[in-house]
Protein backbone atom coordinates (compact mmCIF):
# COMPACT_ATOMS: atom_id res chain seq x y z
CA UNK A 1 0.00 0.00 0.00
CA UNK A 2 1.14 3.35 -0.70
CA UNK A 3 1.61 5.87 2.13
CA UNK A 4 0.86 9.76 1.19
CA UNK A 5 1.50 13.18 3.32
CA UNK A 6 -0.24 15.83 1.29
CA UNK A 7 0.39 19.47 2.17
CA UNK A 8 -2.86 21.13 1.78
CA UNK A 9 -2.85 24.76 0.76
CA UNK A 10 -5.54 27.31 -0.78
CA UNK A 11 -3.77 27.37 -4.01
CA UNK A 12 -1.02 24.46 -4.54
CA UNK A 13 -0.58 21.49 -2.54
CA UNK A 14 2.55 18.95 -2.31
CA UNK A 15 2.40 15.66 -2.38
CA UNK A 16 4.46 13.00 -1.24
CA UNK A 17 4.47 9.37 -2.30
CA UNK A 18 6.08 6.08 -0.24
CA UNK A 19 5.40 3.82 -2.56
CA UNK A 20 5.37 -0.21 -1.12
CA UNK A 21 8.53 -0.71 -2.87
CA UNK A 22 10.13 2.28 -1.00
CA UNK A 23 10.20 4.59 -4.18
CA UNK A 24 9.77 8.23 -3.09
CA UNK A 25 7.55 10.29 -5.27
CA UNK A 26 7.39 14.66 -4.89
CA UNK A 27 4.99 16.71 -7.12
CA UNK A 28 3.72 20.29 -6.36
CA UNK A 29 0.09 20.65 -8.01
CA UNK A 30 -2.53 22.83 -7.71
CA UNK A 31 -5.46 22.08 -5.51
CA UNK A 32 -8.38 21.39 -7.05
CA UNK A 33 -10.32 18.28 -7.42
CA UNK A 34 -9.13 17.29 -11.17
CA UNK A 35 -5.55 17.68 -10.31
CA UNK A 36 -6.23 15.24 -7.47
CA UNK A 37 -7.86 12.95 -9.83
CA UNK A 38 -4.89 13.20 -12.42
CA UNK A 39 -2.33 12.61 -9.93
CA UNK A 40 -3.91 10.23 -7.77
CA UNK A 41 -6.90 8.95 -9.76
CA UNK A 42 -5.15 5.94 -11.33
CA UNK A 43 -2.81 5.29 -8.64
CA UNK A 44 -3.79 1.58 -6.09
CA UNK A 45 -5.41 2.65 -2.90
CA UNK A 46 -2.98 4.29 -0.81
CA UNK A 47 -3.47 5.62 2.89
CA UNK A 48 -3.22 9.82 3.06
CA UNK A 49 -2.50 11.76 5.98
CA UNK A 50 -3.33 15.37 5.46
CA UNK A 51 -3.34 17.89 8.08
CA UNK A 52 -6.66 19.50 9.46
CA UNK A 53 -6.54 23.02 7.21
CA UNK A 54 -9.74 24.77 5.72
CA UNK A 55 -9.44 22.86 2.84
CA UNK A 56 -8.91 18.94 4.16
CA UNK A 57 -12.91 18.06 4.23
CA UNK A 58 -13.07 18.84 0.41
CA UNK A 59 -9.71 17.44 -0.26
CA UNK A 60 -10.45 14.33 1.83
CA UNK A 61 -14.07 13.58 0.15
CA UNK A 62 -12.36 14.05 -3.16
CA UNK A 63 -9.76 11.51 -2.14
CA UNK A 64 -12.17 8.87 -0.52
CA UNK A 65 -14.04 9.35 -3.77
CA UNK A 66 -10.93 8.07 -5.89
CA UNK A 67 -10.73 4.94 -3.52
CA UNK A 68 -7.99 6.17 -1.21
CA UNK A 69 -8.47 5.93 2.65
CA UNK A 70 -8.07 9.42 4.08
CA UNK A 71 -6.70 10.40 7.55
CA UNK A 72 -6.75 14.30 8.59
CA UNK A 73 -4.56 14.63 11.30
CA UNK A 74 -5.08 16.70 14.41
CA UNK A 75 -2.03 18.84 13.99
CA UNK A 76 -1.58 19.15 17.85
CA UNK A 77 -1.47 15.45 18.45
CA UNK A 78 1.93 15.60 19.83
CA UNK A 79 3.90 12.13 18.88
CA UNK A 80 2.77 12.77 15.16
CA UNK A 81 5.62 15.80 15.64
CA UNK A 82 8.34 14.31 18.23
CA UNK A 83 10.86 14.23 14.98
CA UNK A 84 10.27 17.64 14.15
CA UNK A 85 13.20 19.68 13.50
CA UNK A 86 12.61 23.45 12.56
CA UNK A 87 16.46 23.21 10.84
CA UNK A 88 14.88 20.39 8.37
CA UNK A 89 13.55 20.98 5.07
CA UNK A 90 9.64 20.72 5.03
CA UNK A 91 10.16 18.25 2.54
CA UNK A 92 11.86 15.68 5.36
CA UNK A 93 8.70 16.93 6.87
CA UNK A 94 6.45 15.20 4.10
CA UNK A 95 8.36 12.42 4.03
CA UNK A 96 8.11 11.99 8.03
CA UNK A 97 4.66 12.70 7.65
CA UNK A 98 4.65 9.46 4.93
CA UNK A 99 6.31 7.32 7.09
CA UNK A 100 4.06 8.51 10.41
CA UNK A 101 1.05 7.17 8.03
CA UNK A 102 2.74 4.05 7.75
CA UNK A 103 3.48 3.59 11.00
CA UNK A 104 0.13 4.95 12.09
CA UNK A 105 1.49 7.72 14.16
CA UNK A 106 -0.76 9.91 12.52
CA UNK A 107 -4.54 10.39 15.13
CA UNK A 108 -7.82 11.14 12.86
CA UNK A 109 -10.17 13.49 13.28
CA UNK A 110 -13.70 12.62 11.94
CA UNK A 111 -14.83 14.40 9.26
């Protein structure tokens, strides 16, 4: 199964890929629901952690609705963070935030 940390934002998102091989995947798109279906449409279901943000109940129904399973994180669940680093790049930070899916690390909020 795929693991993916998206970073939600109003305008462009990043998205980071573990693929079950261990291939890591980066791509910056813009956040709307057919970019989500382009990039993740075609892909096998995967488990995504996003972060709670204004936009993570659209982005999540869009992503259930391509067969993912969704998690949005509670960004003050503290062990989700114990590795974070302000020194790091944010995009260790997305691919922490892959492996935290993985590892389930990452605590839900219903949506």
């Amino acid at each position: 199964m795929d693991h993916i940390g998206i970073d939600v934002h109003k305008k462009e998102s990043q998205i980071c890929i573990l693929a079950e091989g261990g291939e890591l995947l980066e791509q910056r798109i813009r956040t709307e629901p057919e970019r989500f279906a382009a990039v993740l449409g075609a892909r096998p279901r995967g488990r995504i952690v996003l972060e709670t943000s204004t936009e993570s109940e659209w982005v999540a129904r869009c992503l259930e609705g391509l067969g993912h399973e969704v998690i949005v994180a509670d960004p003050n669940f503290a062990p989700m963070y114990a590795t974070r680093s302000r020194r790091r790049l944010r995009a260790v930070a997305r691919v922490r935030d892959c492996r935290k899916c993985r590892e389930g690390w990452a605590r839900g909020k219903g949506l």
